[in-house]
C-alpha atoms as a PDB file:
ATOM      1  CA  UNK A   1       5.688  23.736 -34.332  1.00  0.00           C
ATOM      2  CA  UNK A   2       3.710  24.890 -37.258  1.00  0.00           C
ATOM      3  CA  UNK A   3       1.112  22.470 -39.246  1.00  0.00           C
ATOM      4  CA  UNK A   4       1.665  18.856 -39.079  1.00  0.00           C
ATOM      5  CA  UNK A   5       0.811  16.456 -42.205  1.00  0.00           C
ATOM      6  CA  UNK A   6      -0.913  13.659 -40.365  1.00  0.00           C
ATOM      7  CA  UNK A   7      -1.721  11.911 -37.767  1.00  0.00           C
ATOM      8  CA  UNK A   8      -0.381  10.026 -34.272  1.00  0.00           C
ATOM      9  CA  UNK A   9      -1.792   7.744 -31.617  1.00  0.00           C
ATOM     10  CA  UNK A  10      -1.427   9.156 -28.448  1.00  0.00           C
ATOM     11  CA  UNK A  11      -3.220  10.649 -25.343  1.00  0.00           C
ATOM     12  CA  UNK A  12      -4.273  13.892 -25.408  1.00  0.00           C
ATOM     13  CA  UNK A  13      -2.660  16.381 -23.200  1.00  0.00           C
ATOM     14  CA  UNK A  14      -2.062  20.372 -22.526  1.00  0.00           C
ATOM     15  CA  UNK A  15       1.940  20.936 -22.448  1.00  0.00           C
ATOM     16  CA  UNK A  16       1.920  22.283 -18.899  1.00  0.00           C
ATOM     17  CA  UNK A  17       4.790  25.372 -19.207  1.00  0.00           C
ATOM     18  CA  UNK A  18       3.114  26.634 -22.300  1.00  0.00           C
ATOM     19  CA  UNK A  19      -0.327  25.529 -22.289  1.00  0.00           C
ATOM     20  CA  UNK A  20      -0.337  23.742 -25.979  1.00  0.00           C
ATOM     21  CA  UNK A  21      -1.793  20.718 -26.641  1.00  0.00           C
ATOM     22  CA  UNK A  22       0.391  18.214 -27.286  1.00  0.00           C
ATOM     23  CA  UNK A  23      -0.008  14.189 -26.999  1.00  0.00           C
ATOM     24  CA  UNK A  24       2.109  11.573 -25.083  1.00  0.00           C
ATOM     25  CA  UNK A  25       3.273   9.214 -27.337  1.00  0.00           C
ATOM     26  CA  UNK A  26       5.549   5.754 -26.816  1.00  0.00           C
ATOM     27  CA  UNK A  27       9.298   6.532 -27.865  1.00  0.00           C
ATOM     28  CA  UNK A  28       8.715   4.172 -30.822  1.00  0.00           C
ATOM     29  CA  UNK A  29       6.561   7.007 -32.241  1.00  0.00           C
ATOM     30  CA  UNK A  30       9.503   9.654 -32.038  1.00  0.00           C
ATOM     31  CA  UNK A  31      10.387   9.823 -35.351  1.00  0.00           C
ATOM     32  CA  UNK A  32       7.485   9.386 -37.142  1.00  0.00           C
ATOM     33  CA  UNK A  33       6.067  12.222 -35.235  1.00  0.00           C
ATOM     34  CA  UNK A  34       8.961  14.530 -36.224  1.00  0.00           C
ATOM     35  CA  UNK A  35       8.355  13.372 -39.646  1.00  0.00           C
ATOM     36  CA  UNK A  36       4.626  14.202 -40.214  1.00  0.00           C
ATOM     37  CA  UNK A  37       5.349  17.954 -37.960  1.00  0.00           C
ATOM     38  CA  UNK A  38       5.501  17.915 -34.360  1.00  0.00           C
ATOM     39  CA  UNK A  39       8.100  18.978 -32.353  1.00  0.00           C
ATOM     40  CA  UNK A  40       8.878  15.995 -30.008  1.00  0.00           C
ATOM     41  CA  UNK A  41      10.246  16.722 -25.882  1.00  0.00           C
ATOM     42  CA  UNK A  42      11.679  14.164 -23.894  1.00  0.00           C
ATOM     43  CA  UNK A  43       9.404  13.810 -20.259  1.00  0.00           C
ATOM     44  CA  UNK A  44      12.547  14.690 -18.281  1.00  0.00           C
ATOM     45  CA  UNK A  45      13.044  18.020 -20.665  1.00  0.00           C
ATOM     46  CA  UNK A  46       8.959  18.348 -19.949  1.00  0.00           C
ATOM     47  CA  UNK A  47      10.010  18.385 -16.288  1.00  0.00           C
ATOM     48  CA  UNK A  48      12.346  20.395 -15.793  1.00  0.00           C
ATOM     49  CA  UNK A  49      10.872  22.904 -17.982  1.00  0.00           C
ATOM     50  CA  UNK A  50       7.562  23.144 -15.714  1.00  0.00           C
ATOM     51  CA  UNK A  51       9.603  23.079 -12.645  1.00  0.00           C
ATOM     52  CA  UNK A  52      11.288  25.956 -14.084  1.00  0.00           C
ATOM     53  CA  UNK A  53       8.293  27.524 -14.922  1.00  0.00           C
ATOM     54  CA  UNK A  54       6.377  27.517 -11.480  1.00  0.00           C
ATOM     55  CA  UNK A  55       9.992  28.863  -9.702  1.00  0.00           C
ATOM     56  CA  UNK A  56      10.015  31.920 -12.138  1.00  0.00           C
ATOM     57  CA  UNK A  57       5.748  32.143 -11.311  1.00  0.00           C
ATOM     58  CA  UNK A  58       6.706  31.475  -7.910  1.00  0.00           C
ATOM     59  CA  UNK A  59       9.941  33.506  -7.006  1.00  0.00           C
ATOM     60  CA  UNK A  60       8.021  36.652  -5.696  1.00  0.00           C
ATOM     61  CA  UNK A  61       7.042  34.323  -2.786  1.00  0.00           C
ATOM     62  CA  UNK A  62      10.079  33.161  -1.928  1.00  0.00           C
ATOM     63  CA  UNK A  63      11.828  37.665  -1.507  1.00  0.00           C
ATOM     64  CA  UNK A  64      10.605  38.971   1.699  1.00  0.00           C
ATOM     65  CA  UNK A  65      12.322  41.486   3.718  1.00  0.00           C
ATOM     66  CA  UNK A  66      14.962  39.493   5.285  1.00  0.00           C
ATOM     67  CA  UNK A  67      16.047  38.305   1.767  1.00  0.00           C
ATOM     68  CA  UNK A  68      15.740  42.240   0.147  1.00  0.00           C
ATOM     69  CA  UNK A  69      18.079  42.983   3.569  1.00  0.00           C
ATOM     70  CA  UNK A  70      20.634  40.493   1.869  1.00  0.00           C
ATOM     71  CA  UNK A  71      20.451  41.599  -1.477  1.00  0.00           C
ATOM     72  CA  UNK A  72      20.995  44.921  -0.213  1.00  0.00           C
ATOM     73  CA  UNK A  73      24.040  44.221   2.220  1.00  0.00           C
ATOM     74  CA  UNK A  74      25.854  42.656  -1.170  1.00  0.00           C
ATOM     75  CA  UNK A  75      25.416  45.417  -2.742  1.00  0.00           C
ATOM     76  CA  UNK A  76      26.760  47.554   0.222  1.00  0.00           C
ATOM     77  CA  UNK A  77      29.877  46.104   0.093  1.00  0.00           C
ATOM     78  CA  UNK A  78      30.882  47.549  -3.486  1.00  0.00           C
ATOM     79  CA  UNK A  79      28.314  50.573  -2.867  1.00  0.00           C
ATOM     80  CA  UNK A  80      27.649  51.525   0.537  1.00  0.00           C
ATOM     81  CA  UNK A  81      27.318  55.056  -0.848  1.00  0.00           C
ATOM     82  CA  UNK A  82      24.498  54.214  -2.702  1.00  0.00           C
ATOM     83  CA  UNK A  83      22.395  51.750  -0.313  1.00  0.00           C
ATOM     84  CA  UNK A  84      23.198  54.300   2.882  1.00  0.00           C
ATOM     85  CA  UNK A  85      21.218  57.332   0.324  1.00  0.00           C
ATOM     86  CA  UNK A  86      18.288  54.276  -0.803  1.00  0.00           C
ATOM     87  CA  UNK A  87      17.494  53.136   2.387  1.00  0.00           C
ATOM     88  CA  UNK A  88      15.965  54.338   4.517  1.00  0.00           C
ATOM     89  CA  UNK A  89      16.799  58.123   3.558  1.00  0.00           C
ATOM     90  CA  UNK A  90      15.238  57.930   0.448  1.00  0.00           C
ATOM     91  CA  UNK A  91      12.693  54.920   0.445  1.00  0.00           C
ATOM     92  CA  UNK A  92      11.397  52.530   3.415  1.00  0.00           C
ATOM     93  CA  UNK A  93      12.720  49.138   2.783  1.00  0.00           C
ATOM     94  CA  UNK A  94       8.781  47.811   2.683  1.00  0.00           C
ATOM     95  CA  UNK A  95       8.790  49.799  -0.770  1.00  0.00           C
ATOM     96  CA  UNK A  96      11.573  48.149  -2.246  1.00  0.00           C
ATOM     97  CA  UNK A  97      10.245  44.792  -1.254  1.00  0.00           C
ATOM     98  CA  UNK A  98       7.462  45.287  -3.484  1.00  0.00           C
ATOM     99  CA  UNK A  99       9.379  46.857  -6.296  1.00  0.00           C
ATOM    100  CA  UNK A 100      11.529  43.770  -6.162  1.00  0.00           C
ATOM    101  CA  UNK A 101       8.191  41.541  -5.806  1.00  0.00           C
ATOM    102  CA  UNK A 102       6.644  42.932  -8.660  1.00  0.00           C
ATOM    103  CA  UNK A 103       9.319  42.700 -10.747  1.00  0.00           C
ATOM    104  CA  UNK A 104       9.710  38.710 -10.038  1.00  0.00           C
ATOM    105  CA  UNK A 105       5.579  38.484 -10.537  1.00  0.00           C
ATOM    106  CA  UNK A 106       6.358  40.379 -13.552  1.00  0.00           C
ATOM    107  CA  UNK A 107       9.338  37.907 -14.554  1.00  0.00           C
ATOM    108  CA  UNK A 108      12.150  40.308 -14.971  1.00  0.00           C
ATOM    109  CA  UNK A 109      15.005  39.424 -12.875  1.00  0.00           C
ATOM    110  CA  UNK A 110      16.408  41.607  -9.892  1.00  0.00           C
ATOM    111  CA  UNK A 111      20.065  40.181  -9.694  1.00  0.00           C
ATOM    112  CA  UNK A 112      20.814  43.937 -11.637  1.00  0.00           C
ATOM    113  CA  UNK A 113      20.235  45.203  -7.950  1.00  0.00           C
ATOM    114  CA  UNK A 114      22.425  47.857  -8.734  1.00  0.00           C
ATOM    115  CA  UNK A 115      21.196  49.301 -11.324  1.00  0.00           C
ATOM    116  CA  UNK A 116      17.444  48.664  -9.882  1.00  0.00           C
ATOM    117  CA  UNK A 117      19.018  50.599  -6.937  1.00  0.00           C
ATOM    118  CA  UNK A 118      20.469  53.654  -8.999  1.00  0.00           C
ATOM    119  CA  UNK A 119      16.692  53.758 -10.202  1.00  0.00           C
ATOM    120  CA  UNK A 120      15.047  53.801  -7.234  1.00  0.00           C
ATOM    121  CA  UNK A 121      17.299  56.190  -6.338  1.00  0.00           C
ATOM    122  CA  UNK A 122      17.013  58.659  -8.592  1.00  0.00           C
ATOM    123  CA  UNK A 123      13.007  58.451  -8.529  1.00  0.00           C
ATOM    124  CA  UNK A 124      12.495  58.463  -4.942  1.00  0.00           C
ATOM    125  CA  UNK A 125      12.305  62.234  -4.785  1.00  0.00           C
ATOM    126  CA  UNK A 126       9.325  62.038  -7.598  1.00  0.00           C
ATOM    127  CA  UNK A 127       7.617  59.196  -6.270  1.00  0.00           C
ATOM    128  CA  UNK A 128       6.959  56.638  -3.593  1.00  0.00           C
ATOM    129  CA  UNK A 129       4.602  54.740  -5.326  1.00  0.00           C
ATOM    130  CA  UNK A 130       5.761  51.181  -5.836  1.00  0.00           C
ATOM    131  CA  UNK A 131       3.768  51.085  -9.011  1.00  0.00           C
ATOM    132  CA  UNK A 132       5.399  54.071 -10.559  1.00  0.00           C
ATOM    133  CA  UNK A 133       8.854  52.754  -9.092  1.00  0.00           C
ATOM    134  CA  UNK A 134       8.721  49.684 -11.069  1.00  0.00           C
ATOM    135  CA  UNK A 135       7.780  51.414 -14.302  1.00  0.00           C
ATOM    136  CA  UNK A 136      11.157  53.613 -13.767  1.00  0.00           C
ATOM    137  CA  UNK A 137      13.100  50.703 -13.383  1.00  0.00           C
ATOM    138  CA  UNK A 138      11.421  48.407 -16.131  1.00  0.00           C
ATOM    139  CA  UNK A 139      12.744  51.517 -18.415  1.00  0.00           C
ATOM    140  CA  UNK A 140      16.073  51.525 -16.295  1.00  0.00           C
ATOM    141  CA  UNK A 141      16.479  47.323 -16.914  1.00  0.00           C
ATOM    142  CA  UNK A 142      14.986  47.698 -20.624  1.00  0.00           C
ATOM    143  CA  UNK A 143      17.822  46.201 -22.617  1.00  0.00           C
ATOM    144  CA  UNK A 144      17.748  43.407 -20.192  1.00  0.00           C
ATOM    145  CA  UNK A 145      14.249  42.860 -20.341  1.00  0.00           C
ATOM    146  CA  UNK A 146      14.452  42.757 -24.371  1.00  0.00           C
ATOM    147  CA  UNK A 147      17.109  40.538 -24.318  1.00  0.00           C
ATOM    148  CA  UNK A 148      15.714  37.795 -21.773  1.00  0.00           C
ATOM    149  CA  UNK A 149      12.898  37.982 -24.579  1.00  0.00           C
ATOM    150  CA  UNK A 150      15.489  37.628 -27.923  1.00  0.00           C
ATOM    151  CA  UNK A 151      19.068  37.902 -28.674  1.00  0.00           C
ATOM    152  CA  UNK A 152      20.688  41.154 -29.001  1.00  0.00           C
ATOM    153  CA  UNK A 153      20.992  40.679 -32.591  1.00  0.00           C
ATOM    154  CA  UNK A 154      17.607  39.260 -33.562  1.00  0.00           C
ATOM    155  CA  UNK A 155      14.459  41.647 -34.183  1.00  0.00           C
ATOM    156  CA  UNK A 156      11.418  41.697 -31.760  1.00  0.00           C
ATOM    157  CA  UNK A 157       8.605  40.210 -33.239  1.00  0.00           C
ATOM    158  CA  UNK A 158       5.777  42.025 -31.921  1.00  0.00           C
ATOM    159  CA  UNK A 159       2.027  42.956 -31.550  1.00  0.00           C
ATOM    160  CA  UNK A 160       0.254  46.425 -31.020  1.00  0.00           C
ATOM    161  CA  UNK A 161      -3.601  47.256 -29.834  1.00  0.00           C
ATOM    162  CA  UNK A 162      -5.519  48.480 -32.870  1.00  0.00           C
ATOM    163  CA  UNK A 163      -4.891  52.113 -32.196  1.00  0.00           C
ATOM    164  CA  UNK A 164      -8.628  52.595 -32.164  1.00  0.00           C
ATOM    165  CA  UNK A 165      -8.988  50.070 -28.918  1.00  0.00           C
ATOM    166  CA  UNK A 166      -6.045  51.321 -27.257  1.00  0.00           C
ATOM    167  CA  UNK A 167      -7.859  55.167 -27.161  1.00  0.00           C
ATOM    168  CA  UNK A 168     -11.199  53.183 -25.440  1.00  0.00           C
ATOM    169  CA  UNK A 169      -8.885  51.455 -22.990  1.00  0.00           C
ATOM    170  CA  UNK A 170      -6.705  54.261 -22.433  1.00  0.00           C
ATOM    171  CA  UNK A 171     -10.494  56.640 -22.561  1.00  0.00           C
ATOM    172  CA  UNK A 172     -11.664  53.915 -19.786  1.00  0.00           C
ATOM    173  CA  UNK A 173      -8.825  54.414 -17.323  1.00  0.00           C
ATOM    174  CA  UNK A 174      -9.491  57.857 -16.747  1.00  0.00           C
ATOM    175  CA  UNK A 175     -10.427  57.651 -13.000  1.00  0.00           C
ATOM    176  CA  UNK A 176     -11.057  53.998 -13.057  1.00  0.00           C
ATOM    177  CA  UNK A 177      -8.158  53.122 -10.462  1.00  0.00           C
ATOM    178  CA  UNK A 178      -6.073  50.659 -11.971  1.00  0.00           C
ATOM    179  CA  UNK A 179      -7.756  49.483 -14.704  1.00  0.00           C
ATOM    180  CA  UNK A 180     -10.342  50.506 -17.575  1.00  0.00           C
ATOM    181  CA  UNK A 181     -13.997  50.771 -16.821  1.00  0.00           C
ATOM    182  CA  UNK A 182     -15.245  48.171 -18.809  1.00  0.00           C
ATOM    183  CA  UNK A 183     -18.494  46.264 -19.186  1.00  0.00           C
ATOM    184  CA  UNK A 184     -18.778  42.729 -17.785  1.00  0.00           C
ATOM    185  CA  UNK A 185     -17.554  39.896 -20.591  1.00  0.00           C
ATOM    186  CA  UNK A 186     -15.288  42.895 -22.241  1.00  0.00           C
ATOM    187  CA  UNK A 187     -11.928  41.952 -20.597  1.00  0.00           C
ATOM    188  CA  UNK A 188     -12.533  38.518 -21.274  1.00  0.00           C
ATOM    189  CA  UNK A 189     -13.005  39.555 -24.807  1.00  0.00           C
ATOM    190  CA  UNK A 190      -9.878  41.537 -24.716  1.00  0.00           C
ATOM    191  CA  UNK A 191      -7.994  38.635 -23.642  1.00  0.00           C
ATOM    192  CA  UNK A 192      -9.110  36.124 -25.371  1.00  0.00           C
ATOM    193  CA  UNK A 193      -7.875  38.521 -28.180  1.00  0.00           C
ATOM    194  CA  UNK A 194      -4.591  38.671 -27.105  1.00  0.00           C
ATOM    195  CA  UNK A 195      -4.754  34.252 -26.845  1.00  0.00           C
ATOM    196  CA  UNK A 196      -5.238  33.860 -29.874  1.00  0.00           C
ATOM    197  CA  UNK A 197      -2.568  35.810 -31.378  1.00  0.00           C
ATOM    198  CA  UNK A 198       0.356  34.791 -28.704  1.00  0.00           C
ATOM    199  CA  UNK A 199      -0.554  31.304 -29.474  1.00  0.00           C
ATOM    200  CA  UNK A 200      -0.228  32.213 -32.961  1.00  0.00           C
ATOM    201  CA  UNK A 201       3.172  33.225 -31.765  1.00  0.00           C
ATOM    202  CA  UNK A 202       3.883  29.779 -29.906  1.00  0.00           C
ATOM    203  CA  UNK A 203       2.964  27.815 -32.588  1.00  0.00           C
ATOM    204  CA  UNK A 204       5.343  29.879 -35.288  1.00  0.00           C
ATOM    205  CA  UNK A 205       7.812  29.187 -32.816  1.00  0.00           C
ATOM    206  CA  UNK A 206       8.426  33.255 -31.942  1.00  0.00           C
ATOM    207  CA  UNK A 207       8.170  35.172 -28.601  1.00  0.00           C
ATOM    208  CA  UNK A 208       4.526  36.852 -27.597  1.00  0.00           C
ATOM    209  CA  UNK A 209       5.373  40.491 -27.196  1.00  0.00           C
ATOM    210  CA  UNK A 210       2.101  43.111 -26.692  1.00  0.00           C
ATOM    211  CA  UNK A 211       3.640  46.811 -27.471  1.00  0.00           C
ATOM    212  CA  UNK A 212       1.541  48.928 -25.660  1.00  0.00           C
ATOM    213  CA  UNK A 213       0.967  52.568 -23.826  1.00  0.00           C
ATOM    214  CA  UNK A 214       2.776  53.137 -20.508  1.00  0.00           C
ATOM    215  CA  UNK A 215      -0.559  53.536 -19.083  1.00  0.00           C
ATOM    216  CA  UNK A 216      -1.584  50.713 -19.965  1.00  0.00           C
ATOM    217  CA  UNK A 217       1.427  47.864 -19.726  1.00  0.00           C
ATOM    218  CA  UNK A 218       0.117  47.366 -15.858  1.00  0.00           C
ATOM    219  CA  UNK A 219      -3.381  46.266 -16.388  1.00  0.00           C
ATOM    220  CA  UNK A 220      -2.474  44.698 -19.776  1.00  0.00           C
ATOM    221  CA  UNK A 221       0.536  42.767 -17.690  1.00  0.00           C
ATOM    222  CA  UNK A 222      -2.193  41.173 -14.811  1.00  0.00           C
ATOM    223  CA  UNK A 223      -4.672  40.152 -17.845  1.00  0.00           C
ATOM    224  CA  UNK A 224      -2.079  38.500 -19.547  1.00  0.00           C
ATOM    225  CA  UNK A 225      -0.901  36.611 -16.181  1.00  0.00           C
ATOM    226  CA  UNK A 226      -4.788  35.019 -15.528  1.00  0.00           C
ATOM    227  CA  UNK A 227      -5.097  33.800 -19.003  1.00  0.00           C
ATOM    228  CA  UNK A 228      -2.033  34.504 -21.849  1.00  0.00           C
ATOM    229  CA  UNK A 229       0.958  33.452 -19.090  1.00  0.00           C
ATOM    230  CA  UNK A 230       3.357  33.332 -21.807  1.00  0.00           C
ATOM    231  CA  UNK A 231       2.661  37.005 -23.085  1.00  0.00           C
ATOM    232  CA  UNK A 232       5.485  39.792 -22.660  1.00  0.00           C
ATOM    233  CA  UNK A 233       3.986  43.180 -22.078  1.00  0.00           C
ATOM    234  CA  UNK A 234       6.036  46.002 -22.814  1.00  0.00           C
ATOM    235  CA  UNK A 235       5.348  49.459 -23.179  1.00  0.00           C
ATOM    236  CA  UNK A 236       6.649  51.361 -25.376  1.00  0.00           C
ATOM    237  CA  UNK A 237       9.533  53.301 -23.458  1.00  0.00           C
ATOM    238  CA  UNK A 238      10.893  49.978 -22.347  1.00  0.00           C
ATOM    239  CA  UNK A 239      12.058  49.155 -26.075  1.00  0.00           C
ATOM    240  CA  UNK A 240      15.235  50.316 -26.747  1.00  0.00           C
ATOM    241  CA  UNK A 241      15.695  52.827 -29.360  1.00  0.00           C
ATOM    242  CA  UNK A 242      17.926  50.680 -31.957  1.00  0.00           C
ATOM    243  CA  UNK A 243      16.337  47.411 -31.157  1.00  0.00           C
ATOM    244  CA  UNK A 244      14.779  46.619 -34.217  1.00  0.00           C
ATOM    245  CA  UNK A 245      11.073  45.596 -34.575  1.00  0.00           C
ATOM    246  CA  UNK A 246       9.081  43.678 -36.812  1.00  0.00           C
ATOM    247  CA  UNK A 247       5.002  44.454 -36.649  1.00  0.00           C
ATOM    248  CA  UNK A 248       2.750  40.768 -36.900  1.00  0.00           C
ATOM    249  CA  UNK A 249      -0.123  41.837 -36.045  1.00  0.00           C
ATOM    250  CA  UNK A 250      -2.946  44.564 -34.637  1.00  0.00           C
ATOM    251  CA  UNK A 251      -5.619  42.983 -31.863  1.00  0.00           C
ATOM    252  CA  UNK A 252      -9.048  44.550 -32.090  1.00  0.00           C
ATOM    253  CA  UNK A 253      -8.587  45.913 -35.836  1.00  0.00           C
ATOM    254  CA  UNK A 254     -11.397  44.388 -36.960  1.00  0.00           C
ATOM    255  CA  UNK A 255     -13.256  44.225 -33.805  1.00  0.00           C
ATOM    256  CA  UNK A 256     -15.951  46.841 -33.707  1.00  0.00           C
ATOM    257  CA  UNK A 257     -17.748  44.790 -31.342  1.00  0.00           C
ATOM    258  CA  UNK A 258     -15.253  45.515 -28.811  1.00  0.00           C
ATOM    259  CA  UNK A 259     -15.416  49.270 -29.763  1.00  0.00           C
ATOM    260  CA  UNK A 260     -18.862  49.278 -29.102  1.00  0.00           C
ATOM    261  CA  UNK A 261     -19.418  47.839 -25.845  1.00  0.00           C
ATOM    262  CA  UNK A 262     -16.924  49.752 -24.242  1.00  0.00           C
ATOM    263  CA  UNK A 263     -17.373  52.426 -21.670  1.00  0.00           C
ATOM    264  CA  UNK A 264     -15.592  54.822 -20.224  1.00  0.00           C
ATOM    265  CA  UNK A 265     -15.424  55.418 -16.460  1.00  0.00           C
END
């Protein structure tokens, strides 16, 4: 990771679970590769790191309702309280297959299906919006969520919208449905933004993490999952008060181009 200090024969290749470039190179090359920079993956670690990839891409595919039934019957055993007040008293079981479904698309992990449940609960009378649900619980599963990302007792390197762009976006969204109003090209420009600095991040060896507005986590989250994959989006609720943070950079602060060409709905 980092800068490398010169050169290795090779054939030119994108690392498939991150999207880097990289180079396939015989073994006899290992260590004079490490030598001159690169970080150097066996093909079998390159494997099983892709295969992991496209099952945590994947997974939201694979939880329907029969397998949300099963999660739910588990959890009956030690609560029935609880799932006999969820469903369907309080929620259909169709809504808390996509609450579970988004959170897998979203890669956060639903084996906490307690504590997902307790959320759901306590929402329900607020809200039956599956959208809405799954920002409750995102804040509900937050420490979990931070630490899938780093260790409890690192910091969270992270990245903010210039507040400037963040005001368009969050101008944009007024009555725009579920994302901002933009011109055509913009949100291509916005994410190609975001790109560059979380492969900034890959290359330094550090998470991508966006910080952004509640509002705004959901469409940031799908632009992120067509063209930054390896970007966490969190708002800001979802950070837990003593985790602490450490600011790299501000996308759009000098981009007055993007301030200009955006419209609001």
């Amino acid at each position: 990771p980092g800068r490398v200090f010169g050169e290795i024969q090779g054939i030119e290749t994108t690392e498939p679970a991150f999207g880097l470039d990289a180079y396939w190179i015989e073994g006899a090359q290992r260590e004079h590769a490490q030598t001159v920079g690169y970080s150097v993956v066996d093909p079998s670690t390159v494997v099983a790191t892709h295969m992991s990839q496209i099952l945590k891409r994947q997974a939201h595919e694979l939880l329907g309702y029969e397998e949300t039934q099963q999660l739910l019957d588990r959890l009956g055993s030690s609560a029935p309280k609880l799932v006999e007040d969820l469903v369907p008293k309080a929620l259909s079981l169709g809504v808390v297959v996509r609450v579970l479904q988004e959170l897998l698309v979203e890669g956060v992990p639903v084996r906490n299906i307690r504590r997902i449940a307790e959320t759901l609960a306590e929402n329900a009378p607020r809200t039956q919006d599956p959208q809405a649900l799954v920002a409750a619980v995102r804040v509900g599963l937050s420490r979990s969520i931070v630490q899938n990302i780093v260790e409890a007792d690192q910091e969270l390197p992270v990245f903010t919208l210039d507040p400037g762009l963040e005001r368009i976006l969050q101008e944009s969204m007024q009555g725009a449905g579920e994302g901002p109003g933009l011109e055509p090209g913009l949100t291509e420009r916005v994410q190609q933004a975001l790109h560059g600095v979380a492969e900034r991040q890959e290359i330094a060896g550090e998470p991508a993490v966006l910080l952004a507005a509640p509002a705004l986590r959901p469409w940031l989250a799908r632009l992120a999952r067509h063209g930054v994959p390896n970007l966490h989006v969190l708002a800001y609720n979802e950070v837990p008060d003593d985790k602490k943070l450490r600011l790299v950079a501000a996308v759009g602060q000098q981009d007055t181009e993007i301030e200009r060409r955006a419209t609001t709905a």
